[in-house]
N, C-alpha and C. Protein backbone atom coordinates (compact mmCIF):
# COMPACT_ATOMS: atom_id res chain seq x y z
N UNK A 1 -86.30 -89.92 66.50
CA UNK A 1 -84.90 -90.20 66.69
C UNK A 1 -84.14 -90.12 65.36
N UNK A 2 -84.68 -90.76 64.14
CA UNK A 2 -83.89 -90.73 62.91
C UNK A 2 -83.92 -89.16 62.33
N UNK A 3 -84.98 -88.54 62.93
CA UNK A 3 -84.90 -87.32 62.19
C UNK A 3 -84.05 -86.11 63.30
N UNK A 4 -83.77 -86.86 64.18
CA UNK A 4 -82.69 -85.90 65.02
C UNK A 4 -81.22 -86.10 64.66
N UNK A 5 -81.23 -87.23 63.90
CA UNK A 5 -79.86 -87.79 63.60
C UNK A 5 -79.55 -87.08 61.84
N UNK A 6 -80.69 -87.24 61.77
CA UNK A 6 -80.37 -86.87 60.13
C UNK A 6 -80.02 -84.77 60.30
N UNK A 7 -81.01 -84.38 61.40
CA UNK A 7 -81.14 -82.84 61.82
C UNK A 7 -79.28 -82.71 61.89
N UNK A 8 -78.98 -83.17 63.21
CA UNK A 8 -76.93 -83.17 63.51
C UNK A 8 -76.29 -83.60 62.45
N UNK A 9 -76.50 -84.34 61.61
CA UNK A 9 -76.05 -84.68 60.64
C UNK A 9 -76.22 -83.52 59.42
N UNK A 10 -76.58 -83.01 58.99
CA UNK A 10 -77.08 -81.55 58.80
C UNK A 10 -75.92 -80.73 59.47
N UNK A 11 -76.43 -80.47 60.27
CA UNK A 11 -75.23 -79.22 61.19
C UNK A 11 -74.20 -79.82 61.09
N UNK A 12 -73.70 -80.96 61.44
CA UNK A 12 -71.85 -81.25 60.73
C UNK A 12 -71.73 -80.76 59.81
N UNK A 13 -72.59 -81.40 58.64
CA UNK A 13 -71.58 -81.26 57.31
C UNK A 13 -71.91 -79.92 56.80
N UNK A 14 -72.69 -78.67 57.68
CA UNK A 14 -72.81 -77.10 57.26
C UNK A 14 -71.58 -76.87 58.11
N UNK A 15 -71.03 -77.14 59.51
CA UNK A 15 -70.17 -76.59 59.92
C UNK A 15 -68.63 -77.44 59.11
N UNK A 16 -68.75 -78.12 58.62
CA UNK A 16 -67.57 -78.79 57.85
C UNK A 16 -67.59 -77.98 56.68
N UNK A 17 -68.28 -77.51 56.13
CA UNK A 17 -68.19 -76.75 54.83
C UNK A 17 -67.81 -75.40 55.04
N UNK A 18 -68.32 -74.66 56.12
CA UNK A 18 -68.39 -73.17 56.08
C UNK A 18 -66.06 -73.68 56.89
N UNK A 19 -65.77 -74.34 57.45
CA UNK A 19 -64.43 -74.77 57.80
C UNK A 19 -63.25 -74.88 56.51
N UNK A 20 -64.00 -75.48 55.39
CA UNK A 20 -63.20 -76.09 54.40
C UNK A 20 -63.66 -74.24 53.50
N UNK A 21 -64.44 -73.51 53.35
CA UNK A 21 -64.33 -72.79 52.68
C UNK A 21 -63.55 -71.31 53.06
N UNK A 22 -63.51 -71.13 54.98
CA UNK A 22 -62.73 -70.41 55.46
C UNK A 22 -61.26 -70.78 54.90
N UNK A 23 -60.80 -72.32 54.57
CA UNK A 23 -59.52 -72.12 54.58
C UNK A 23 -59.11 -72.25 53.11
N UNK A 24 -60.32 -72.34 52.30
CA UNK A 24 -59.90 -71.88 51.04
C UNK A 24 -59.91 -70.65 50.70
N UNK A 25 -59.91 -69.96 51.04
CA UNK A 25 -59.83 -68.51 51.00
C UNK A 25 -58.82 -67.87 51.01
N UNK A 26 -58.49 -66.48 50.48
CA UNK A 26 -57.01 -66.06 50.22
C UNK A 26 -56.71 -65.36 51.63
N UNK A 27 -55.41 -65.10 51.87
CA UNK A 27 -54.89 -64.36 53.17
C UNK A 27 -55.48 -63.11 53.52
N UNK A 28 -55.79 -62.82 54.54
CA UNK A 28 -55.75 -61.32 54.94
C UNK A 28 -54.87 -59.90 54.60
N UNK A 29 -55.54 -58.90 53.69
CA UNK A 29 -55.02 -57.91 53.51
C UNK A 29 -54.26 -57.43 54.17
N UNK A 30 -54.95 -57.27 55.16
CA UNK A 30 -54.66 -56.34 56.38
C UNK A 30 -53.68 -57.21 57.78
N UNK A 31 -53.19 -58.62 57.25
CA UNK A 31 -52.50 -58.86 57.97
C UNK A 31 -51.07 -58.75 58.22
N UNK A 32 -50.77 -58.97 59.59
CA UNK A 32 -49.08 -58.28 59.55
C UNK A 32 -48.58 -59.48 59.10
N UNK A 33 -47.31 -58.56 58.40
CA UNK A 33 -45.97 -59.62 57.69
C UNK A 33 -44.71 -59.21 58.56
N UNK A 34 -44.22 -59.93 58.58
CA UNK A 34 -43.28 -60.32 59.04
C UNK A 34 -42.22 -60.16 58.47
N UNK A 35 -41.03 -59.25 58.12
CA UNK A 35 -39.69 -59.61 57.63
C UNK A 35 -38.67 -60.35 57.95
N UNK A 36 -38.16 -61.26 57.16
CA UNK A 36 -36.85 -62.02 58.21
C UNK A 36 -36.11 -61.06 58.94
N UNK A 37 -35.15 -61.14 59.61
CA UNK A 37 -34.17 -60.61 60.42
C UNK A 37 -32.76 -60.61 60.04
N UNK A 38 -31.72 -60.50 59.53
CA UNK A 38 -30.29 -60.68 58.86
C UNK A 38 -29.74 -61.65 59.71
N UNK A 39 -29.24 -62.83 59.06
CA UNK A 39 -28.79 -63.91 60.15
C UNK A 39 -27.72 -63.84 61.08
N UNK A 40 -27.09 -62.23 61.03
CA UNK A 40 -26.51 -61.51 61.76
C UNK A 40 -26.65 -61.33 62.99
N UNK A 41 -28.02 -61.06 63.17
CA UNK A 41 -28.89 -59.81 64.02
C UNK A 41 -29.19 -61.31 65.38
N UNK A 42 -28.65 -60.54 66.65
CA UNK A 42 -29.32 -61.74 67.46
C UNK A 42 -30.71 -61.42 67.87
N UNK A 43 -31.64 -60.83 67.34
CA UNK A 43 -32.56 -60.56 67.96
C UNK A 43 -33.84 -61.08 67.51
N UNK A 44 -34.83 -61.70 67.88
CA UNK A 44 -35.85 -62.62 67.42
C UNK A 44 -37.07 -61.97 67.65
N UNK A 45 -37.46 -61.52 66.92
CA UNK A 45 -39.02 -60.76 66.83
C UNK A 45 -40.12 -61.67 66.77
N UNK A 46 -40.88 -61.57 67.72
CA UNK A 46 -41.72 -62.55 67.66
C UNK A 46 -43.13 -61.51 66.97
N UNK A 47 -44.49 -61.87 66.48
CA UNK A 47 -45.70 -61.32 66.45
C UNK A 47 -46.41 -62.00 67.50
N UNK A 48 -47.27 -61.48 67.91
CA UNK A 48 -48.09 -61.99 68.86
C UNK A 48 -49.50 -61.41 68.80
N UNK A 49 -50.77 -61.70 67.95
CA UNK A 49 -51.94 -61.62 68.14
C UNK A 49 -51.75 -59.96 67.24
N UNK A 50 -51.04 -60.49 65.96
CA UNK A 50 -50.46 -59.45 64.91
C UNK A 50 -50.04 -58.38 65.67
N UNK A 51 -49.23 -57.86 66.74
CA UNK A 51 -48.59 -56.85 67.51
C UNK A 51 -47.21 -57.53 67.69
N UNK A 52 -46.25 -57.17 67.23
CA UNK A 52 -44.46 -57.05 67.05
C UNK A 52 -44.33 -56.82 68.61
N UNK A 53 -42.85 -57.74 68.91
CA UNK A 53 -42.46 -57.68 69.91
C UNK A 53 -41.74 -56.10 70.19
N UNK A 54 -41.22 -55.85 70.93
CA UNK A 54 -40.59 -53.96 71.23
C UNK A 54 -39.30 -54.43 70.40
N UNK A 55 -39.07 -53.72 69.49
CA UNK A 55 -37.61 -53.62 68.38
C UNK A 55 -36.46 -52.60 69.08
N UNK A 56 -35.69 -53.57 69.99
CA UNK A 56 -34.56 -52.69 70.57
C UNK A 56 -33.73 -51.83 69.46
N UNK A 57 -33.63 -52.12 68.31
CA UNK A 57 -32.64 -51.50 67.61
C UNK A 57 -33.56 -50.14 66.83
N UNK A 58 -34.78 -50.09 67.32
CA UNK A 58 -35.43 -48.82 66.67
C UNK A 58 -36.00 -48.00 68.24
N UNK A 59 -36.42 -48.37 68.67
CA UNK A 59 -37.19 -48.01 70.34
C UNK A 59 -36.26 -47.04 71.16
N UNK A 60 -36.89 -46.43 71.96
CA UNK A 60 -35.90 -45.76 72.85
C UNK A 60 -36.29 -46.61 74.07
N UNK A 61 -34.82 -47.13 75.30
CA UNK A 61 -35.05 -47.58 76.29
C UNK A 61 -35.93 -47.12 77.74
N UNK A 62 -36.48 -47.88 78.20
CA UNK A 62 -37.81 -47.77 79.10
C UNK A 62 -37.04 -47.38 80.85
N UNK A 63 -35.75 -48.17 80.73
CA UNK A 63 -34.68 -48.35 81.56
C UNK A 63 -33.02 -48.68 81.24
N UNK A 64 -32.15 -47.24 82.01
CA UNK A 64 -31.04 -47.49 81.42
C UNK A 64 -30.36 -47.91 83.27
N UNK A 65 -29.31 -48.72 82.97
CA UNK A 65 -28.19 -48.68 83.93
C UNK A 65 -26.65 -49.46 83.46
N UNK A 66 -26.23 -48.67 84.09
CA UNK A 66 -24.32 -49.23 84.27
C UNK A 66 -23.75 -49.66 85.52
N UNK A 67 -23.14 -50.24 84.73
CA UNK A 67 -22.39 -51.25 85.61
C UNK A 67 -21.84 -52.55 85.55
N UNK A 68 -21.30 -53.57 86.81
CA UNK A 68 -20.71 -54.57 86.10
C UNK A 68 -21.50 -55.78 85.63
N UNK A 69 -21.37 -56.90 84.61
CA UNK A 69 -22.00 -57.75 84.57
C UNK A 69 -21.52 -58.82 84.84
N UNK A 70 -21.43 -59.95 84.76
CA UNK A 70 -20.74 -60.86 85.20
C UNK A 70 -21.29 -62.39 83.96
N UNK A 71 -21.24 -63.86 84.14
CA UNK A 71 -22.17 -64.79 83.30
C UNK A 71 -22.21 -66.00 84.06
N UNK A 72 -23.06 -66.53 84.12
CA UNK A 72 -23.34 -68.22 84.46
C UNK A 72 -23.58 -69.21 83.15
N UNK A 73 -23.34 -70.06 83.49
CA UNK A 73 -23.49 -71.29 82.42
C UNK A 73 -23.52 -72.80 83.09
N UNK A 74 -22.63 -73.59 82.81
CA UNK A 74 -23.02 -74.48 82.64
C UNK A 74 -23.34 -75.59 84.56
N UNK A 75 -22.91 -74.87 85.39
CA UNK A 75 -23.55 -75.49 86.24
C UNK A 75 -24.93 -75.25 86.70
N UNK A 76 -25.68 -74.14 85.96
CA UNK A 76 -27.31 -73.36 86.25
C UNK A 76 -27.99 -74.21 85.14
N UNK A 77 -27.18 -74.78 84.04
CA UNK A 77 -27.68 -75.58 82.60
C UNK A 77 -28.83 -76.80 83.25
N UNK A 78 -29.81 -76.59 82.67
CA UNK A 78 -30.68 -77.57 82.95
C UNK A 78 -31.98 -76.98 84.15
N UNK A 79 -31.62 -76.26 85.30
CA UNK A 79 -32.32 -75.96 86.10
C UNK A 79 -33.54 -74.86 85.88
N UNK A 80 -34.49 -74.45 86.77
CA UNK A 80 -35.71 -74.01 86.74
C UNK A 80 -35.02 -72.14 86.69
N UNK A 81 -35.53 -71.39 86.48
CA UNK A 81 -34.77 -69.79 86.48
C UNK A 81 -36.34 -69.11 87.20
N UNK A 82 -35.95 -68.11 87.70
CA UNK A 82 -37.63 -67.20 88.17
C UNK A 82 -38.24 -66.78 87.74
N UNK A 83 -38.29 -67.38 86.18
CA UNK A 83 -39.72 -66.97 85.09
C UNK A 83 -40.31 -68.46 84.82
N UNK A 84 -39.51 -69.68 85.80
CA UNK A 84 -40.63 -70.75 85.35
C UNK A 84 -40.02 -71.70 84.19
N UNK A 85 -38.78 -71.31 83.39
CA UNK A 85 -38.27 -71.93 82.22
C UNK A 85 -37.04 -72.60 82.28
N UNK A 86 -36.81 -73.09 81.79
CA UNK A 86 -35.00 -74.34 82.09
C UNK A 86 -34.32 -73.13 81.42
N UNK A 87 -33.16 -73.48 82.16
CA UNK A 87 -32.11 -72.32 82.29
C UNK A 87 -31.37 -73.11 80.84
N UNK A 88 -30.78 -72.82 79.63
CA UNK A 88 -30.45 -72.89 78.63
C UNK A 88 -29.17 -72.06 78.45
N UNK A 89 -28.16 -72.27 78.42
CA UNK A 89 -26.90 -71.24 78.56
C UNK A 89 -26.63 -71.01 77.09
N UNK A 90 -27.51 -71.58 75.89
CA UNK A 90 -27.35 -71.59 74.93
C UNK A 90 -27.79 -70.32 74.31
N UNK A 91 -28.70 -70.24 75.04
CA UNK A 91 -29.90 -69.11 74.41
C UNK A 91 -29.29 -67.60 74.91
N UNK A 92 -30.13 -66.54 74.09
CA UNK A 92 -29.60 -64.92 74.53
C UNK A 92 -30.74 -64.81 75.63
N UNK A 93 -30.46 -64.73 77.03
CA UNK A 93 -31.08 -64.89 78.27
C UNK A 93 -30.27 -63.92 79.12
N UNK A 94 -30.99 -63.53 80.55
CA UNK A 94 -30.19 -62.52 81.22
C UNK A 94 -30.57 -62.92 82.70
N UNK A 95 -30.24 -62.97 83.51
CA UNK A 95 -30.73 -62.32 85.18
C UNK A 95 -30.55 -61.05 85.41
N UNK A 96 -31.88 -60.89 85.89
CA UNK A 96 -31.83 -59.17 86.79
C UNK A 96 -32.69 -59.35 87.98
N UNK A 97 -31.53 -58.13 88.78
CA UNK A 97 -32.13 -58.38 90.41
C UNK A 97 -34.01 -57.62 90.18
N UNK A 98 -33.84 -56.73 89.18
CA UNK A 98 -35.70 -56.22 89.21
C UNK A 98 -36.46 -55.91 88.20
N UNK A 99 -35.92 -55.91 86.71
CA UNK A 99 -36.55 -56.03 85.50
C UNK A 99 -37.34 -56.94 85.66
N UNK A 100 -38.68 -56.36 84.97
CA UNK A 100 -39.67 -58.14 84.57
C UNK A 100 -39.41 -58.83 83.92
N UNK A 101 -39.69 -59.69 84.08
CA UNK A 101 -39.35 -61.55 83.88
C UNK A 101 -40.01 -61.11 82.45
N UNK A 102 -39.43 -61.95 81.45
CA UNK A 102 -39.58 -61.81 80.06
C UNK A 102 -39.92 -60.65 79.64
N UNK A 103 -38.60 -59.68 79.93
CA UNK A 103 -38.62 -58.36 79.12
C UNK A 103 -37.56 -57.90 78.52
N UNK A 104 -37.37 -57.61 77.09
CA UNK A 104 -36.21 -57.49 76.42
C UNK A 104 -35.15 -56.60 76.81
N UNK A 105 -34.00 -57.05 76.84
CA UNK A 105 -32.35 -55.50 77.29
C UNK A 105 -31.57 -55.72 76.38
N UNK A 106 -31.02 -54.56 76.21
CA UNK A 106 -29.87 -54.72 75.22
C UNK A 106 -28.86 -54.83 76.16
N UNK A 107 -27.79 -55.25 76.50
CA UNK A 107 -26.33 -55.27 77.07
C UNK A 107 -25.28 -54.49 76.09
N UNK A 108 -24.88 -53.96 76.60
CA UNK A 108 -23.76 -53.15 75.65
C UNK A 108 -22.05 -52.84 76.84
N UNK A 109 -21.18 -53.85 76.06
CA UNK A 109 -19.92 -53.80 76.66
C UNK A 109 -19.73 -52.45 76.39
N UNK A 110 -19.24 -51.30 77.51
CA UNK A 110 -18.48 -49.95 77.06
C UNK A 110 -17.33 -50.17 76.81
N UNK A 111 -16.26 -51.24 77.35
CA UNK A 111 -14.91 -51.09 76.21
C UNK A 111 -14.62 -50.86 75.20
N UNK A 112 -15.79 -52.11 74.79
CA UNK A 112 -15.86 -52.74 73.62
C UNK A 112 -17.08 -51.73 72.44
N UNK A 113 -17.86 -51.63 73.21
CA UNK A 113 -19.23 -51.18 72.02
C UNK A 113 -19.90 -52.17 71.84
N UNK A 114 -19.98 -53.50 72.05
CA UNK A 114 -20.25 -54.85 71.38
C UNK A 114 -21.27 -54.83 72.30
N UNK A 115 -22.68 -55.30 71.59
CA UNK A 115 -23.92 -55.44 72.47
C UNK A 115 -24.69 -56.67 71.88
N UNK A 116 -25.69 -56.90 72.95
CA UNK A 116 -26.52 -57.99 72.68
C UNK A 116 -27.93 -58.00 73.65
N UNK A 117 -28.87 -58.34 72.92
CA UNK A 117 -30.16 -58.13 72.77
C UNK A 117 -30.64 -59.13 74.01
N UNK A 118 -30.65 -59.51 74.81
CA UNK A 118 -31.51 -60.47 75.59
C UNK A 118 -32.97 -60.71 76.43
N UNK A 119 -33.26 -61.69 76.78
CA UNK A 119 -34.71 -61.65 77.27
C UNK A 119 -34.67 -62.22 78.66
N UNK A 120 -34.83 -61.05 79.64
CA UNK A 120 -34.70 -61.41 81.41
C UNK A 120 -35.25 -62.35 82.06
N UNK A 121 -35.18 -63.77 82.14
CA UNK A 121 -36.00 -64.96 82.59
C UNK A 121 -35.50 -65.35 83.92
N UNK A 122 -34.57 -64.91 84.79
CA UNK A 122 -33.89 -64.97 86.04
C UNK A 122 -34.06 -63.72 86.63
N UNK A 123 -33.64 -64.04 87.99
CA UNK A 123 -33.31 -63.02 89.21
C UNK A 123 -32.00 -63.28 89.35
N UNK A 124 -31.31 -62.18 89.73
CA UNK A 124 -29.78 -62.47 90.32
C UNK A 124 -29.09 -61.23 89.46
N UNK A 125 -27.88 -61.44 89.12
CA UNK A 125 -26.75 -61.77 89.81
C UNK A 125 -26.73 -61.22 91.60
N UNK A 126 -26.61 -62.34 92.40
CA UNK A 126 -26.25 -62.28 94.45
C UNK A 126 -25.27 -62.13 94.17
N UNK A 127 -24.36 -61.17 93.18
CA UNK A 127 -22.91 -60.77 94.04
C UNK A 127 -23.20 -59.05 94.05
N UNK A 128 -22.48 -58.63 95.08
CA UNK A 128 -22.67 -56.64 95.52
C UNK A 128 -21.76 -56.21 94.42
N UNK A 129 -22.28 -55.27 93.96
CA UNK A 129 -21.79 -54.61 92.80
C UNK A 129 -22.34 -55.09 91.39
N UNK A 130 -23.06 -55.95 91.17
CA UNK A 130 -23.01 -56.47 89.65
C UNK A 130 -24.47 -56.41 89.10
N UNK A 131 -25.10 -56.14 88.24
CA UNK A 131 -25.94 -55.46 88.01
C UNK A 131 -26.70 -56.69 86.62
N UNK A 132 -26.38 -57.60 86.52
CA UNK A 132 -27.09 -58.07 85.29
C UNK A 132 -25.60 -59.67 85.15
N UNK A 133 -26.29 -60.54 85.45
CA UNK A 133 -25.84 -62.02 84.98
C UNK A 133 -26.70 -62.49 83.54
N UNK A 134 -25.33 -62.79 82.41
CA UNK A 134 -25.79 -63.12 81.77
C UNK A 134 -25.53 -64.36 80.99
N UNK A 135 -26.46 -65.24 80.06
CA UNK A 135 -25.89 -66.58 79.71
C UNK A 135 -25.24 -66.76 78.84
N UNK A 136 -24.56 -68.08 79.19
CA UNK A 136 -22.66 -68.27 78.30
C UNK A 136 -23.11 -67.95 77.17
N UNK A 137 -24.66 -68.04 76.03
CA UNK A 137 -23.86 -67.18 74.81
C UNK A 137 -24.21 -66.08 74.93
N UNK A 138 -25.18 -65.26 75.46
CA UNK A 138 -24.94 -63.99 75.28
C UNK A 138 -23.33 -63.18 75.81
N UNK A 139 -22.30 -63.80 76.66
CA UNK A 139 -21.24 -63.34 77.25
C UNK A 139 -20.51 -63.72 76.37
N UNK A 140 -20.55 -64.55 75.48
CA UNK A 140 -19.88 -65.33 74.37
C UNK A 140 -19.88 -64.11 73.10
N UNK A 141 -21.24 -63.45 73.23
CA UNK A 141 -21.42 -62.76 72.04
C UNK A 141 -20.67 -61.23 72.27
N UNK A 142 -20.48 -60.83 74.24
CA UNK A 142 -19.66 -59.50 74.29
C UNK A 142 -18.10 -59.96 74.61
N UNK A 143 -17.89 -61.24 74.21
CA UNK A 143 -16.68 -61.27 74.27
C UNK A 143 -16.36 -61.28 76.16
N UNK A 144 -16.78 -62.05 76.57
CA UNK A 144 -16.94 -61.84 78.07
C UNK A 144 -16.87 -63.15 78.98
N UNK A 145 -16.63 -64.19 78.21
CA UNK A 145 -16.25 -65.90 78.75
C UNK A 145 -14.77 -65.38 79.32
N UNK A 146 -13.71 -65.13 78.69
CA UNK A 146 -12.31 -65.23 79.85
C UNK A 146 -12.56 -63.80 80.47
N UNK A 147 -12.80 -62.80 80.51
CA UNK A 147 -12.69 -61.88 81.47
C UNK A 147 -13.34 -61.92 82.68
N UNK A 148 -14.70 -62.61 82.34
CA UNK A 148 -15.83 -63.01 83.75
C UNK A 148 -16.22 -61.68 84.10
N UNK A 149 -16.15 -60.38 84.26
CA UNK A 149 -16.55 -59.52 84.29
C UNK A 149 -16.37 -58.16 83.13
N UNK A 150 -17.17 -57.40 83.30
CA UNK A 150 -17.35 -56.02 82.18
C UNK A 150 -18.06 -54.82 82.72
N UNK A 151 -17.42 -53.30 82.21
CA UNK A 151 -18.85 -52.89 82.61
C UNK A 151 -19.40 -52.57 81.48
N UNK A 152 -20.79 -52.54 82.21
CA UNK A 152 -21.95 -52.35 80.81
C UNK A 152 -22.89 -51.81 81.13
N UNK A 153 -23.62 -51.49 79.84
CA UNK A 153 -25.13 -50.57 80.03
C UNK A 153 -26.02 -51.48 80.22
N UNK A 154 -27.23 -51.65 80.68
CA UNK A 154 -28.16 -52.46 80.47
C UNK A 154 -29.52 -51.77 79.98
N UNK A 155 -30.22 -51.65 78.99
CA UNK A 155 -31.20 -50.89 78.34
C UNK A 155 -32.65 -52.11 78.05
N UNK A 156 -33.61 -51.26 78.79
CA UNK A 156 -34.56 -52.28 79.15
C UNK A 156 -35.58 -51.79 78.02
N UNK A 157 -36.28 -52.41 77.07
CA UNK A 157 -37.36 -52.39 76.25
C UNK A 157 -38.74 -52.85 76.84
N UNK A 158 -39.04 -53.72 77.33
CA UNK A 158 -40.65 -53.71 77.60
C UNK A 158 -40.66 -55.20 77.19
N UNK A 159 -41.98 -55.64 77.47
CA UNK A 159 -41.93 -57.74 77.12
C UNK A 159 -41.28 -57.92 75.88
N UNK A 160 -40.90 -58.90 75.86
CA UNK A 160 -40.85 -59.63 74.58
C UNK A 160 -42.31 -60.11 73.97
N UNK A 161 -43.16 -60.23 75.11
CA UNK A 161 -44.56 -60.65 74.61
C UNK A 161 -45.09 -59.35 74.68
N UNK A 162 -46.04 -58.83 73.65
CA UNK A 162 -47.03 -57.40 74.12
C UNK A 162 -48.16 -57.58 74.69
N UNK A 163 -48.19 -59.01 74.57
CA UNK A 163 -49.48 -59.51 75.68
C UNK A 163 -49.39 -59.44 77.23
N UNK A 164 -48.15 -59.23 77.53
CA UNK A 164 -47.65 -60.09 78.75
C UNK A 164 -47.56 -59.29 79.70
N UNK A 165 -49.02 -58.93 80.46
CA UNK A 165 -49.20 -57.79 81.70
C UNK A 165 -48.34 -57.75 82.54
N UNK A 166 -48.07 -58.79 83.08
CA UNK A 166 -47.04 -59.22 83.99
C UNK A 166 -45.75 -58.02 84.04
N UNK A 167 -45.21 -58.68 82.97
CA UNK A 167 -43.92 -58.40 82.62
C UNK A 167 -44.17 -56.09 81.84
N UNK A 168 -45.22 -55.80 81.64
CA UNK A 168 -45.65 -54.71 81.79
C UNK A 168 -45.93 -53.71 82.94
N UNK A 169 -46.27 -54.58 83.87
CA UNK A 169 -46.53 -53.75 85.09
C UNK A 169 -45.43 -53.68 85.72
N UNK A 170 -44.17 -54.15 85.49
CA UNK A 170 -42.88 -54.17 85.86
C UNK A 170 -42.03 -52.64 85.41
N UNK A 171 -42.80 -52.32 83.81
CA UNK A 171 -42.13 -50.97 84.36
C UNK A 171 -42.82 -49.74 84.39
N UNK A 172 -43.81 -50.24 85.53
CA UNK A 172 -44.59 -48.90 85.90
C UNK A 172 -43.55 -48.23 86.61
N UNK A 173 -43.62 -46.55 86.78
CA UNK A 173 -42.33 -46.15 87.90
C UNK A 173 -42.57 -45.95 88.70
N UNK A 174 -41.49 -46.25 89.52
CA UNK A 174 -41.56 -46.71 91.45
C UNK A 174 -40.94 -45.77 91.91
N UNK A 175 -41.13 -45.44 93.24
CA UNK A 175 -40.26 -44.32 93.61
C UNK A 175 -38.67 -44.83 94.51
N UNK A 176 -38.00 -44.16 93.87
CA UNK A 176 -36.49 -44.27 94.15
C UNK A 176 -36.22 -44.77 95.46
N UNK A 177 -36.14 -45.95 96.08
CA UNK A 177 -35.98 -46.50 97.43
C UNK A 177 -34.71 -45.23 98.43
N UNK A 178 -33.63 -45.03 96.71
CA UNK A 178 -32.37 -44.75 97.67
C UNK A 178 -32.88 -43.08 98.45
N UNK A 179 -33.41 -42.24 97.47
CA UNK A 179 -33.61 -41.50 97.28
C UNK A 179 -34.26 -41.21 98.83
N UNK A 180 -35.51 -42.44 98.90
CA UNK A 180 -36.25 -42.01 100.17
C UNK A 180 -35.63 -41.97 101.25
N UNK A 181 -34.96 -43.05 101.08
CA UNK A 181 -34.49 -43.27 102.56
C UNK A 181 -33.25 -41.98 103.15
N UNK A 182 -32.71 -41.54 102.07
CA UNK A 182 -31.90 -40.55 102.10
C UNK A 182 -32.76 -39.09 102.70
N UNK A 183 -34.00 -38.89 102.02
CA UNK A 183 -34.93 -37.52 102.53
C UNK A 183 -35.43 -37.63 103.68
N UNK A 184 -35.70 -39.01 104.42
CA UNK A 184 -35.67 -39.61 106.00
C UNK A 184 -34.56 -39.17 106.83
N UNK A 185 -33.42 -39.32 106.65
CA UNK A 185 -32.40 -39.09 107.75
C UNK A 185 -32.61 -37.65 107.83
């Protein structure tokens, strides 16, 4: 018994050492860095398992559409959204009736030119015609709180996570619903 205790006692303090000497050790060469972002820029790059989130402002879009957008805020503030997360009207966030759930769009007012980067964590906008609800600050950021509506592009990048199958298999391509039903009649 004492010599089983003294044996584990042994293996701690080898696995406590080979612990304390991993983290004395200098950084990885070969690991990714990270640049800040201009405190300008609304867009938040995350790394994830050293792989960069999709960089809307360098990438070409995966999915384009136009049309109107519309915004929600503060009576959705607080509640659950269809990716699972509290609805935050603070944050650059979007609803779409079929983008995957946590996948980056740029919004771009055509009046204006004025765009903004967001991450799709809702379903919706339920009104006919409107193509993308988005939250009070991202509508804040196209200048879009008193007008309540705009039209706009919506340009879809791919997850915000590169891990995130889910939100990947979202833009496999589907075949055109309108399209079919149209080669039917």
């Amino acid at each position: 018994m004492i010599s089983m205790r003294i044996h584990l006692t042994g293996i701690w303090m080898a696995v406590a050492a080979c612990l304390l000497a991993a983290c004395s050790q200098t950084a990885d060469r070969n690991a990714v860095t990270m640049a800040p972002l201009p405190a300008a820029s609304p867009v938040h790059v995350v790394a994830v398992a050293g792989s960069p989130a999709p960089d809307p402002l360098t990438q070409a879009p995966r999915h384009s559409e136009t049309g109107l957008a519309s915004w929600y805020g503060e009576r959705f503030h607080g509640r659950l959204t269809a990716s699972g997360e509290v609805y935050d009207m603070h944050a650059l966030t979007a609803a779409h009736p079929e983008l995957p759930l946590r996948s980056l769009a740029r919004v771009t007012r055509l009046d204006t030119g004025a765009s903004v980067v967001v991450r799709i964590n809702d379903r919706g906008p339920f009104v006919e015609g409107r193509i993308v609800d988005l939250s009070r600050a991202a509508a804040r950021m196209l200048n879009l709180i008193e007008d309540g509506l705009a039209e706009v592009r919506v340009e879809a990048f791919g997850p915000a996570d590169p891990l995130d199958r889910a939100a990947l298999s979202g833009f496999v391509p589907r075949r055109n619903t309108a399209s079919a039903r149209g080669a039917a009649n």
